[in-house]
PDB file of N, CA and C in Angstrom:
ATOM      1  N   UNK A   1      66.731-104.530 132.503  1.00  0.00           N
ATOM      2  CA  UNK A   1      66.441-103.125 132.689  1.00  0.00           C
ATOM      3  C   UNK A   1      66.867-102.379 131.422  1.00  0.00           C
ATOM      4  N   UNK A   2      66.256-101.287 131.402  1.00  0.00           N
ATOM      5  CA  UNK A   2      66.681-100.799 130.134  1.00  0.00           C
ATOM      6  C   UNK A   2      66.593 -99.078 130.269  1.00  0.00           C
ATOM      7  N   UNK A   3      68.110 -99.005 129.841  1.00  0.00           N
ATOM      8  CA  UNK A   3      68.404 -97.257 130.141  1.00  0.00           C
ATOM      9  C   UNK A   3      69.215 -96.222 128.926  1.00  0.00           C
ATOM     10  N   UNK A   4      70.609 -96.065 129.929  1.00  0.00           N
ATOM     11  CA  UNK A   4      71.377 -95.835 128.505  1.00  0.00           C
ATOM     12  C   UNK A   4      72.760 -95.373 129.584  1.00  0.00           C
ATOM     13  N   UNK A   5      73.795 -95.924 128.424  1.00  0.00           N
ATOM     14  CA  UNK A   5      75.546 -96.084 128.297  1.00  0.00           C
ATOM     15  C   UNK A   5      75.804 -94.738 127.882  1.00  0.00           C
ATOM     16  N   UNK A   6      76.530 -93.752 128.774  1.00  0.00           N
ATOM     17  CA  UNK A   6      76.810 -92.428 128.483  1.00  0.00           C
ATOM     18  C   UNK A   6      78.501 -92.585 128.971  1.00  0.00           C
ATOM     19  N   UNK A   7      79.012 -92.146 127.740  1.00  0.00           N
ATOM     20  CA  UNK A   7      80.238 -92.002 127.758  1.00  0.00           C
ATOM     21  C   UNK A   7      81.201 -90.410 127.688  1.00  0.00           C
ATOM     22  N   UNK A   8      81.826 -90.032 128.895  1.00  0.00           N
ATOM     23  CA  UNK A   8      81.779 -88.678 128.863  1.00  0.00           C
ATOM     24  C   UNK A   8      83.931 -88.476 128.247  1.00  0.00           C
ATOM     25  N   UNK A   9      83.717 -87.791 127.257  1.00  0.00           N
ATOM     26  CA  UNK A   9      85.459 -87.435 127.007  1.00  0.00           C
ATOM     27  C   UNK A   9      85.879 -86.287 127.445  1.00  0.00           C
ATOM     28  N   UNK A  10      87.139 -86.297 128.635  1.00  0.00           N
ATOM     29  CA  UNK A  10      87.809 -84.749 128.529  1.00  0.00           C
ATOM     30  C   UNK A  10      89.146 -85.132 128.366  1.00  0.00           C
ATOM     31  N   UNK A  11      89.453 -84.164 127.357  1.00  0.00           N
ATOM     32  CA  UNK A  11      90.463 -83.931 127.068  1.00  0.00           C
ATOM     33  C   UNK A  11      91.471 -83.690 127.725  1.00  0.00           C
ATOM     34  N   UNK A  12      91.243 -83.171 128.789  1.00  0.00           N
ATOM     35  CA  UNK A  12      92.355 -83.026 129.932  1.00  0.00           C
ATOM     36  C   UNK A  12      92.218 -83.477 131.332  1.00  0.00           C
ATOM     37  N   UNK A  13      92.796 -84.533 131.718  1.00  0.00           N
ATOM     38  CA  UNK A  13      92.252 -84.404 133.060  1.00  0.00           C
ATOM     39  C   UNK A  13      92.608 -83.805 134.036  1.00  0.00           C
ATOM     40  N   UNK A  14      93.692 -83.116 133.589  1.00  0.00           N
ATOM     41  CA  UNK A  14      94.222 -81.955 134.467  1.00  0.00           C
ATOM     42  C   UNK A  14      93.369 -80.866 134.911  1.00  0.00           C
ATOM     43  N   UNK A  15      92.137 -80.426 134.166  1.00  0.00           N
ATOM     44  CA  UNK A  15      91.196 -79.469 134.273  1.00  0.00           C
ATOM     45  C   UNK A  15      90.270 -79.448 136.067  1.00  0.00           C
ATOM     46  N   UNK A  16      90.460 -78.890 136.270  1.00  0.00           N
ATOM     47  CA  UNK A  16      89.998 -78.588 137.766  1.00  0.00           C
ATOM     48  C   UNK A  16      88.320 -78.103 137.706  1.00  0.00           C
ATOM     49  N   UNK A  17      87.427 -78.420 138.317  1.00  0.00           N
ATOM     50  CA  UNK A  17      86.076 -77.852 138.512  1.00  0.00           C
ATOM     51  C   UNK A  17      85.695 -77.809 140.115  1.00  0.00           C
ATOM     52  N   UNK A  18      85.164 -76.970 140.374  1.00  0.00           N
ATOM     53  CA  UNK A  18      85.493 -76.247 141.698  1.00  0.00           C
ATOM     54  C   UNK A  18      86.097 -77.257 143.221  1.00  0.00           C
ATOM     55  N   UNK A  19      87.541 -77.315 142.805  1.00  0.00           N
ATOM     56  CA  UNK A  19      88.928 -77.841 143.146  1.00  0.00           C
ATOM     57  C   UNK A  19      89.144 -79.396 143.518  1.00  0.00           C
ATOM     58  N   UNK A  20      88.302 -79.998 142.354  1.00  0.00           N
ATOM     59  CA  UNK A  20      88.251 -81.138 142.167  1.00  0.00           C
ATOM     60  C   UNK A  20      88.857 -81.843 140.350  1.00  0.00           C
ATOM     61  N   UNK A  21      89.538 -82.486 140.643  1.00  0.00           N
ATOM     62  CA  UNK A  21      90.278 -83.271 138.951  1.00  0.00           C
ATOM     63  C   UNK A  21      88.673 -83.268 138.161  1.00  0.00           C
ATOM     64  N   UNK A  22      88.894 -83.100 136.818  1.00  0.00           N
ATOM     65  CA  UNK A  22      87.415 -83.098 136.124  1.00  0.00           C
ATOM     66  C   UNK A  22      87.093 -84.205 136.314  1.00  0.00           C
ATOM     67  N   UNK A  23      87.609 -85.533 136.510  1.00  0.00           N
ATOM     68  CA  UNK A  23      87.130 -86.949 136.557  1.00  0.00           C
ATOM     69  C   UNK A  23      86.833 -87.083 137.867  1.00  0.00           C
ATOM     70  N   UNK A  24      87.308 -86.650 138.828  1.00  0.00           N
ATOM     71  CA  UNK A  24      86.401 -86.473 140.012  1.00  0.00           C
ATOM     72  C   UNK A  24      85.333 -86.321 140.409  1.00  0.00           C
ATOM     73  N   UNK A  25      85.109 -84.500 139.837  1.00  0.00           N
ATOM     74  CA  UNK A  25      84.181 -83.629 139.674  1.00  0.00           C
ATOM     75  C   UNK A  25      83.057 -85.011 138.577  1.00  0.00           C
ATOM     76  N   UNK A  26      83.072 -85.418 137.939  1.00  0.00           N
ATOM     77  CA  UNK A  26      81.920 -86.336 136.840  1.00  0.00           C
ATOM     78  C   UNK A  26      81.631 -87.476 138.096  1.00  0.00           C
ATOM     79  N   UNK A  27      82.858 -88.164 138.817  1.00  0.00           N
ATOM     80  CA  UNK A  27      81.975 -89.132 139.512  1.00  0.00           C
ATOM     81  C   UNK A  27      81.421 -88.618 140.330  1.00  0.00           C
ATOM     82  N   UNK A  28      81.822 -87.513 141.546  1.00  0.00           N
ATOM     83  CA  UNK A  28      80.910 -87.103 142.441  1.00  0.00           C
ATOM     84  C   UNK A  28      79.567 -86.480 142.163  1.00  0.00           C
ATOM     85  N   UNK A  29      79.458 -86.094 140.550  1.00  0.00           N
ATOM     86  CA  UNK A  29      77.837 -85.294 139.954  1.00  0.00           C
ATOM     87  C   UNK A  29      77.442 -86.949 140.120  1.00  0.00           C
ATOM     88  N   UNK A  30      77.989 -87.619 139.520  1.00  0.00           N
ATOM     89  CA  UNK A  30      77.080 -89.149 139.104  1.00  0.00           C
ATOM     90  C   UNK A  30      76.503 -89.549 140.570  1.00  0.00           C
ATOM     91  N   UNK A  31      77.469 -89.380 141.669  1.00  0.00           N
ATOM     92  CA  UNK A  31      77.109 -90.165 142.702  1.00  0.00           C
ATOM     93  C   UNK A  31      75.722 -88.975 143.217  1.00  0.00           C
ATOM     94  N   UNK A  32      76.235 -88.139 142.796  1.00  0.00           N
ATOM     95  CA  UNK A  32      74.583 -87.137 143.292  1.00  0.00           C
ATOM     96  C   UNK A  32      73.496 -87.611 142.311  1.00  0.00           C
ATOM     97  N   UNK A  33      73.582 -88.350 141.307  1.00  0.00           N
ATOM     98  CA  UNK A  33      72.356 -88.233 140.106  1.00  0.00           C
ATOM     99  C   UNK A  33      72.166 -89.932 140.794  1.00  0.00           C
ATOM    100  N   UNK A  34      72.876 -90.198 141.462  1.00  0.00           N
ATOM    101  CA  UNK A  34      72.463 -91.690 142.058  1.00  0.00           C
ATOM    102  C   UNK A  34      72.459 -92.965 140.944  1.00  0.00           C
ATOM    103  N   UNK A  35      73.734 -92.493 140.385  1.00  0.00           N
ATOM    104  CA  UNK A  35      74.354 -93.365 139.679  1.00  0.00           C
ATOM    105  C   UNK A  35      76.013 -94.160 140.131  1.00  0.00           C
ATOM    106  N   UNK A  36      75.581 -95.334 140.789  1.00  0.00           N
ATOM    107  CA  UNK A  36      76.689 -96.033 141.405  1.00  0.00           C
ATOM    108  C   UNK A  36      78.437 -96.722 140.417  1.00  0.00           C
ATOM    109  N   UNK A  37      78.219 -96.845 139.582  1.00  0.00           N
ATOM    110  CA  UNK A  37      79.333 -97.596 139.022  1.00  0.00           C
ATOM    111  C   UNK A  37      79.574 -96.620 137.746  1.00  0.00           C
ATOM    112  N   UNK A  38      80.973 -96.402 137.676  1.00  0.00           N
ATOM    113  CA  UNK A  38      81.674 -96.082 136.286  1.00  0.00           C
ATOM    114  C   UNK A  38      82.633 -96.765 136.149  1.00  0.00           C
ATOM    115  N   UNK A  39      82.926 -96.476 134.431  1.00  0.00           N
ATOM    116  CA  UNK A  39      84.704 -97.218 134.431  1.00  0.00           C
ATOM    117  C   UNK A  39      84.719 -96.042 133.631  1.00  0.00           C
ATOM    118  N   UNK A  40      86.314 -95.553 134.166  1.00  0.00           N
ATOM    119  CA  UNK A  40      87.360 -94.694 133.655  1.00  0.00           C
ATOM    120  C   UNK A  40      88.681 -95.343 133.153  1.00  0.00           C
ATOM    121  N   UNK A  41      88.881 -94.706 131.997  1.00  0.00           N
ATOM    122  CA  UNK A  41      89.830 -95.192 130.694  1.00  0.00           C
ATOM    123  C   UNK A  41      90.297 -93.997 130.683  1.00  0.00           C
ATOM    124  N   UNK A  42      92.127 -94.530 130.910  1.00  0.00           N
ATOM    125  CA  UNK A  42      92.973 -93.226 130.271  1.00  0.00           C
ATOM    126  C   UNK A  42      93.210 -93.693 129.042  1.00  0.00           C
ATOM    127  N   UNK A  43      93.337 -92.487 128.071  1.00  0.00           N
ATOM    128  CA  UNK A  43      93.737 -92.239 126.356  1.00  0.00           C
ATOM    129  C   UNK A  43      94.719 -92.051 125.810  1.00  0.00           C
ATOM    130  N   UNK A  44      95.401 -93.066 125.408  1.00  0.00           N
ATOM    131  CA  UNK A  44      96.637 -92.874 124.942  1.00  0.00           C
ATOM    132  C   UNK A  44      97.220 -91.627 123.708  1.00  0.00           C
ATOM    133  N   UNK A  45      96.072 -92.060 123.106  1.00  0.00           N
ATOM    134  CA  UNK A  45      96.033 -91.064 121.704  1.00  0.00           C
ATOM    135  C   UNK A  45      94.534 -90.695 121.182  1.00  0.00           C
ATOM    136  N   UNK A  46      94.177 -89.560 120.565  1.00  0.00           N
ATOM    137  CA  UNK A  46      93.446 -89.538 120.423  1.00  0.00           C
ATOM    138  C   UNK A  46      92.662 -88.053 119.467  1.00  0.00           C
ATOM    139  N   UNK A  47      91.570 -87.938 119.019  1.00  0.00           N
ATOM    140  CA  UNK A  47      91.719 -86.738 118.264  1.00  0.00           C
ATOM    141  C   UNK A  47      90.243 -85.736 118.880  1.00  0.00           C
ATOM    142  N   UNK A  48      90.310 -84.922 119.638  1.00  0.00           N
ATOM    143  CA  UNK A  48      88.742 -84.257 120.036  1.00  0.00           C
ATOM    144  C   UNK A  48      88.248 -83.539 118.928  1.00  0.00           C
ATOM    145  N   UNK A  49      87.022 -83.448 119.215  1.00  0.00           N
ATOM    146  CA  UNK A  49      85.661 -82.663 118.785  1.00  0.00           C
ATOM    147  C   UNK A  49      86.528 -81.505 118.092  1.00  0.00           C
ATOM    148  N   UNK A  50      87.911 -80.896 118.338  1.00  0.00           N
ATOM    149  CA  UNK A  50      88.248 -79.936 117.281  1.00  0.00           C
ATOM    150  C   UNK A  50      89.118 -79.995 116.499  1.00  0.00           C
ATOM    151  N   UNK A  51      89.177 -81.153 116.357  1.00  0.00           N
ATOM    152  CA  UNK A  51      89.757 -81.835 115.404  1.00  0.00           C
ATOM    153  C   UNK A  51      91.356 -81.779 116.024  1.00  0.00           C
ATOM    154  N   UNK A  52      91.773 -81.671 117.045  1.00  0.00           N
ATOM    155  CA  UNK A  52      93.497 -81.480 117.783  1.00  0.00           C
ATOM    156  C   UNK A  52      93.894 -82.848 117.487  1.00  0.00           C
ATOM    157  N   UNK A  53      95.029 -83.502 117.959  1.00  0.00           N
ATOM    158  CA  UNK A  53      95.464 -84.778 118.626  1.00  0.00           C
ATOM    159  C   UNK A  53      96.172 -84.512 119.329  1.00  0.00           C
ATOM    160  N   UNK A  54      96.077 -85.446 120.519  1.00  0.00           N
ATOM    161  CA  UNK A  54      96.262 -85.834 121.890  1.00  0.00           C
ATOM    162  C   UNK A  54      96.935 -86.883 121.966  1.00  0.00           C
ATOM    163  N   UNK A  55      98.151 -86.912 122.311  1.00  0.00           N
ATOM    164  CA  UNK A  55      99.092 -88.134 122.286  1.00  0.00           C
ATOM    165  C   UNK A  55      99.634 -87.994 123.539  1.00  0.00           C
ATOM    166  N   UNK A  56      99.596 -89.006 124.629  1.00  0.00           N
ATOM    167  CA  UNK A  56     100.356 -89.091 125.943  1.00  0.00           C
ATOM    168  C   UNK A  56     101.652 -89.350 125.693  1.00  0.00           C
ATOM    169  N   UNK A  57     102.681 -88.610 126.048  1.00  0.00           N
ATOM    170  CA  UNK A  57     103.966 -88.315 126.229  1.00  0.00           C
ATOM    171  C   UNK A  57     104.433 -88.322 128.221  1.00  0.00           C
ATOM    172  N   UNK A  58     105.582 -88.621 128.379  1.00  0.00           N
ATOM    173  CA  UNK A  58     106.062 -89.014 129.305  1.00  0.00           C
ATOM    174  C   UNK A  58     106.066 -87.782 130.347  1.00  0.00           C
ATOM    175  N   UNK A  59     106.169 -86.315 130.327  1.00  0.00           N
ATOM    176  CA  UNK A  59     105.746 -85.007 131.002  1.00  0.00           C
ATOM    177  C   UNK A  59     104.794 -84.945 130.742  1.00  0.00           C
ATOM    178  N   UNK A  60     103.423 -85.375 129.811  1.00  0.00           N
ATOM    179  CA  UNK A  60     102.515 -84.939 129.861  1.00  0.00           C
ATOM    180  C   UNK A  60     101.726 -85.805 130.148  1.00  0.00           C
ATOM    181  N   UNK A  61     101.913 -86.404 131.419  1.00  0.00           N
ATOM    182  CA  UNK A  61     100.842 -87.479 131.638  1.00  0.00           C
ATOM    183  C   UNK A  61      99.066 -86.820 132.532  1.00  0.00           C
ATOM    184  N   UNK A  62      99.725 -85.495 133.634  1.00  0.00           N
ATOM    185  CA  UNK A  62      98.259 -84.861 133.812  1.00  0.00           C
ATOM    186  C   UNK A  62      97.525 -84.302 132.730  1.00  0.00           C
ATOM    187  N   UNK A  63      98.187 -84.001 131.480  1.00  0.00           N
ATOM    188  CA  UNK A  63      96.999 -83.663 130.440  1.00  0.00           C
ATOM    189  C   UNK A  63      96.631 -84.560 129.685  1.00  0.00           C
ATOM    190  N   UNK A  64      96.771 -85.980 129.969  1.00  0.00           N
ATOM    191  CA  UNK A  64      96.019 -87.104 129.283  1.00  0.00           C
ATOM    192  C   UNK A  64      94.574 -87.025 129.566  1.00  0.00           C
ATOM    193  N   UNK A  65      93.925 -87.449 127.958  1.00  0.00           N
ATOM    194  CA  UNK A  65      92.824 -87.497 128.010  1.00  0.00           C
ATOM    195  C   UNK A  65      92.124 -89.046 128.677  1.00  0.00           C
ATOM    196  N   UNK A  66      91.213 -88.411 129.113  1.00  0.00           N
ATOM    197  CA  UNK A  66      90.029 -89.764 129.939  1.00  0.00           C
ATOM    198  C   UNK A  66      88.632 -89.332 129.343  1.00  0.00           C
ATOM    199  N   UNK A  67      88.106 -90.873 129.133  1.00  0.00           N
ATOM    200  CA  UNK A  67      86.746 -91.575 129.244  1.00  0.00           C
ATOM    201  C   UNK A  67      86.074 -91.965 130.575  1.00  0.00           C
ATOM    202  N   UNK A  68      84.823 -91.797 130.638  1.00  0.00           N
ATOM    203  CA  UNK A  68      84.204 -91.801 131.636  1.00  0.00           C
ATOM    204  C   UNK A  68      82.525 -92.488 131.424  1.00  0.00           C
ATOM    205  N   UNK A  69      82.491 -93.839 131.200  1.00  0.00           N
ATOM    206  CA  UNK A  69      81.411 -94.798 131.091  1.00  0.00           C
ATOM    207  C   UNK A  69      80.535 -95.094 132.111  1.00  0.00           C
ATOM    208  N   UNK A  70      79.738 -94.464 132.340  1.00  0.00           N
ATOM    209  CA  UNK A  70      78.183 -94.644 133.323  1.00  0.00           C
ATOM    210  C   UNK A  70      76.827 -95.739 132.633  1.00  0.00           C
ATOM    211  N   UNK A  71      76.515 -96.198 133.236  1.00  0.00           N
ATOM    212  CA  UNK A  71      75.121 -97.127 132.788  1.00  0.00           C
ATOM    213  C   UNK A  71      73.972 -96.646 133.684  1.00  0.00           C
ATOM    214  N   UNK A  72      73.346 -96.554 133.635  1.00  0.00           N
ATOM    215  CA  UNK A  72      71.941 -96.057 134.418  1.00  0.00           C
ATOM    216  C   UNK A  72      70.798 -95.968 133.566  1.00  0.00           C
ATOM    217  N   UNK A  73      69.489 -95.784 134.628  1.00  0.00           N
ATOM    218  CA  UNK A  73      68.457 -95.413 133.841  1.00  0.00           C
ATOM    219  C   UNK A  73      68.150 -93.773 133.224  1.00  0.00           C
ATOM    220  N   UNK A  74      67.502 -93.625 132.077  1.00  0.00           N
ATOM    221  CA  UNK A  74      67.429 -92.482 131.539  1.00  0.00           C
ATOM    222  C   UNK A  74      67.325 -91.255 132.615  1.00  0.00           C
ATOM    223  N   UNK A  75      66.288 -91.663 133.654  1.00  0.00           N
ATOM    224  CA  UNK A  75      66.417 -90.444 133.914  1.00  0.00           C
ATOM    225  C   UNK A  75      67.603 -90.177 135.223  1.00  0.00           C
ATOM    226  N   UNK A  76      68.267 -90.831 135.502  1.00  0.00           N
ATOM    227  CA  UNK A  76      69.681 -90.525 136.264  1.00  0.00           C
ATOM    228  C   UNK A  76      70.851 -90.111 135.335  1.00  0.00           C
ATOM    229  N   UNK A  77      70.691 -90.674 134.208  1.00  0.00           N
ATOM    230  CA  UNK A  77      71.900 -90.407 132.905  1.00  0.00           C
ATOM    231  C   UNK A  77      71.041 -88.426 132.588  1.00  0.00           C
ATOM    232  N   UNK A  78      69.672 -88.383 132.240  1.00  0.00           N
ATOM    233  CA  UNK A  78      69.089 -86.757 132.045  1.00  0.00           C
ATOM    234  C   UNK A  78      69.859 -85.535 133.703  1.00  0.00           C
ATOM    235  N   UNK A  79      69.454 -86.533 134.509  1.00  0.00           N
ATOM    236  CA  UNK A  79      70.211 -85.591 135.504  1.00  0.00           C
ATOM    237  C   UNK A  79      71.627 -85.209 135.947  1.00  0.00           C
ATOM    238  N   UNK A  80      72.448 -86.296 135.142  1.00  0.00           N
ATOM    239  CA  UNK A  80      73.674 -86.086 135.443  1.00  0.00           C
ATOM    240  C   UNK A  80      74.073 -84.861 134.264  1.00  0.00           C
ATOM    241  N   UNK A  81      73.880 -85.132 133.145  1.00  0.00           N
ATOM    242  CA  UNK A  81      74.152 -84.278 132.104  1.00  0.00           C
ATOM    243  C   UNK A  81      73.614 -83.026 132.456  1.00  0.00           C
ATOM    244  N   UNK A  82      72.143 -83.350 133.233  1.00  0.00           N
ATOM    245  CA  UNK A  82      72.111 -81.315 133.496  1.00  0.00           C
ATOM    246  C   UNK A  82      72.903 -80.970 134.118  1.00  0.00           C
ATOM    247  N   UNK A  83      73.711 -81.458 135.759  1.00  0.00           N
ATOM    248  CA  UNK A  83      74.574 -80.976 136.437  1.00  0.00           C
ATOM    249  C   UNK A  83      75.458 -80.731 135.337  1.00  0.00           C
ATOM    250  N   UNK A  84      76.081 -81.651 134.078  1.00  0.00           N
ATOM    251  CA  UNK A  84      77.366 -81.303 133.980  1.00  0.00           C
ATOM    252  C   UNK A  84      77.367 -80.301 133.204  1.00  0.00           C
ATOM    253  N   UNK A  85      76.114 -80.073 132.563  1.00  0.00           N
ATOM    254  CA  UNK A  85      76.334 -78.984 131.248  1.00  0.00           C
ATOM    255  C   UNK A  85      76.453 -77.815 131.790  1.00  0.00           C
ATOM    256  N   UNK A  86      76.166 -77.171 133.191  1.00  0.00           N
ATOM    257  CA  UNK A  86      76.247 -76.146 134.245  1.00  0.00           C
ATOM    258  C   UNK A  86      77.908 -75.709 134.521  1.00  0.00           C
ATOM    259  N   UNK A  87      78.838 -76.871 134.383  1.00  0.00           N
ATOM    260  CA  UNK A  87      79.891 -77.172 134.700  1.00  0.00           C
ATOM    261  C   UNK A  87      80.711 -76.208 134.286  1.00  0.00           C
ATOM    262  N   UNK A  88      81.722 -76.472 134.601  1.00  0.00           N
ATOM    263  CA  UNK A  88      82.818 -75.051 133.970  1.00  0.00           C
ATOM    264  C   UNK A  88      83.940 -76.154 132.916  1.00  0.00           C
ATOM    265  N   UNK A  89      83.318 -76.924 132.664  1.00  0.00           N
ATOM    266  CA  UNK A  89      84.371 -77.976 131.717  1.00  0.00           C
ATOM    267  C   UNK A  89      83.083 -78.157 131.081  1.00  0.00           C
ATOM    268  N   UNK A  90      84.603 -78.282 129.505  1.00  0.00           N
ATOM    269  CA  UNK A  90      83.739 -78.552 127.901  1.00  0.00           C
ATOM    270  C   UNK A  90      84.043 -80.189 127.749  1.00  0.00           C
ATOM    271  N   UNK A  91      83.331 -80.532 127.729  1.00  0.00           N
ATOM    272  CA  UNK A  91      83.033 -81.893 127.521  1.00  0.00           C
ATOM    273  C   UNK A  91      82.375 -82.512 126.636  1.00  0.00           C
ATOM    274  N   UNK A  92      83.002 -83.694 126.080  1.00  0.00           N
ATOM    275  CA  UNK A  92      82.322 -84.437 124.826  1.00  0.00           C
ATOM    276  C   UNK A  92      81.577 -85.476 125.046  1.00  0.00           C
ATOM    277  N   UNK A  93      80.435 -86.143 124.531  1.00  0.00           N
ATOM    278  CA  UNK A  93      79.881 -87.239 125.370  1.00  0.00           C
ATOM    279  C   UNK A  93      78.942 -87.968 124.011  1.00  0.00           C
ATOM    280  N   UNK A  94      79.051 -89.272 124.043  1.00  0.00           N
ATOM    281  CA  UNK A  94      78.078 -90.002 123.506  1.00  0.00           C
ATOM    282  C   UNK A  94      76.877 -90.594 124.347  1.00  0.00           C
ATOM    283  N   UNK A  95      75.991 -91.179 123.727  1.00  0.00           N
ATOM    284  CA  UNK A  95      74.914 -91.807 124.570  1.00  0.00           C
ATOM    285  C   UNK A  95      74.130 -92.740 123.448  1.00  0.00           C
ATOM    286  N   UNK A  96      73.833 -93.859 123.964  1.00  0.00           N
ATOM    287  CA  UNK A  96      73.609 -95.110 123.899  1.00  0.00           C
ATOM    288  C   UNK A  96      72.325 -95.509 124.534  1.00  0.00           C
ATOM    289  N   UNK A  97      71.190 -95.910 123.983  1.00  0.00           N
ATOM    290  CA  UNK A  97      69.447 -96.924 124.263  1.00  0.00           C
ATOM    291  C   UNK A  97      70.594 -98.227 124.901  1.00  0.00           C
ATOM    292  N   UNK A  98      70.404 -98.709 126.078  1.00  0.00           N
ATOM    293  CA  UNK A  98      70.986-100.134 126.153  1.00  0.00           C
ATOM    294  C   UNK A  98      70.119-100.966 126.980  1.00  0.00           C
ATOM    295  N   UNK A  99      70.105-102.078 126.870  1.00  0.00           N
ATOM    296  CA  UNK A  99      69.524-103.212 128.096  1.00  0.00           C
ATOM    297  C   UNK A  99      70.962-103.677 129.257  1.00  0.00           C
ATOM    298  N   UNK A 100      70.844-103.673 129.957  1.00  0.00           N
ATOM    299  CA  UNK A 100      71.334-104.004 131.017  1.00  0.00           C
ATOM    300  C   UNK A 100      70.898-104.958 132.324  1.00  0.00           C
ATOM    301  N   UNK A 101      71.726-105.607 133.148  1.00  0.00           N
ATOM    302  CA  UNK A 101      71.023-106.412 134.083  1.00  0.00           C
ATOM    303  C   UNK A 101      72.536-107.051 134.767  1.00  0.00           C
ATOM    304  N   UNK A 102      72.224-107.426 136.025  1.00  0.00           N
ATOM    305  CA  UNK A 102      73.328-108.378 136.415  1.00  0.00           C
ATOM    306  C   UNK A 102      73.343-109.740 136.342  1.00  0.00           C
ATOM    307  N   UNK A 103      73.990-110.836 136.052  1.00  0.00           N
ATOM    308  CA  UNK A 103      74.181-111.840 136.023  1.00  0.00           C
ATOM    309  C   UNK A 103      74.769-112.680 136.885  1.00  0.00           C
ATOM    310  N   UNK A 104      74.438-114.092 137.527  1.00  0.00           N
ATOM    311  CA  UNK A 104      74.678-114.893 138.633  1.00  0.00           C
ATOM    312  C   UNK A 104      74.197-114.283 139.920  1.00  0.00           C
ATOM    313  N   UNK A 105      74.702-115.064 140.465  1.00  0.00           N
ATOM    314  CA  UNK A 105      74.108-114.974 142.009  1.00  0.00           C
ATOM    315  C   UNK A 105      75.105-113.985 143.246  1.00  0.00           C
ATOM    316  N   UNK A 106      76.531-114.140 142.586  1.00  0.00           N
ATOM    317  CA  UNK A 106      77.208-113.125 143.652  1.00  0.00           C
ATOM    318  C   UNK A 106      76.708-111.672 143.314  1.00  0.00           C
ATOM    319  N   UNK A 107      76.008-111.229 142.051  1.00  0.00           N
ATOM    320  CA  UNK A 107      76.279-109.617 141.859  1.00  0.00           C
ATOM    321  C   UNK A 107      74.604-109.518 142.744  1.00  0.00           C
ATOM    322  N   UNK A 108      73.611-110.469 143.290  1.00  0.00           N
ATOM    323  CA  UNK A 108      72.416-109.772 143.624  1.00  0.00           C
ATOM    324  C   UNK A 108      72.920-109.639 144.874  1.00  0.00           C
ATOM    325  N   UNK A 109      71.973-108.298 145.765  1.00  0.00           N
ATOM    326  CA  UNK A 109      71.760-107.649 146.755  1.00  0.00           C
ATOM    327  C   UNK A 109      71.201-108.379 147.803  1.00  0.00           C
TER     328      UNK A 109
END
């Protein structure tokens, strides 16, 4: 199959969108754009889009930054990004052309 790897960064995951953790708020848009699987990565260190750095410290573990990796087809990855750009969180995101597929016999349906 062939879609695309969208990788979403916030800087905080402390950030709330209507009274949900922002990494919440991204899987429940995904699960509406009918996109089933992510992996979420907390950030140890790191530098955003304004050029800051972000270093996890021992009190500041709710403002650690997270990654947020979705695979889907284009147009579930186009619909998730419209929900999120609506969003009340600034968010950074790459995106990726990829092939994809499952392998062996336990992952088929």
């Amino acid at each position: 199959m062939r879609g695309s790897q969208l990788t979403i960064y916030a800087a905080n995951q402390s950030h709330r969108v209507r009274h949900l953790s922002v990494v919440d708020w991204i899987l429940e848009e995904a699960k509406h754009a009918g996109i089933q699987g992510a992996t979420v990565i907390e950030i140890a260190e790191g530098v955003d889009a304004k050029g800051k750095y972000h270093a996890v410290r021992f009190f500041e573990l709710a403002e650690q930054s997270v990654a947020v990796t979705l695979i889907a087809e284009d147009a579930r990855i186009d619909d998730l990004l419209e929900k999120l750009n609506v969003g009340a969180a600034c968010l950074f995101y790459t995106r990726a052309r990829i092939e994809y597929d499952t392998l062996g016999t336990n992952g088929a349906s």
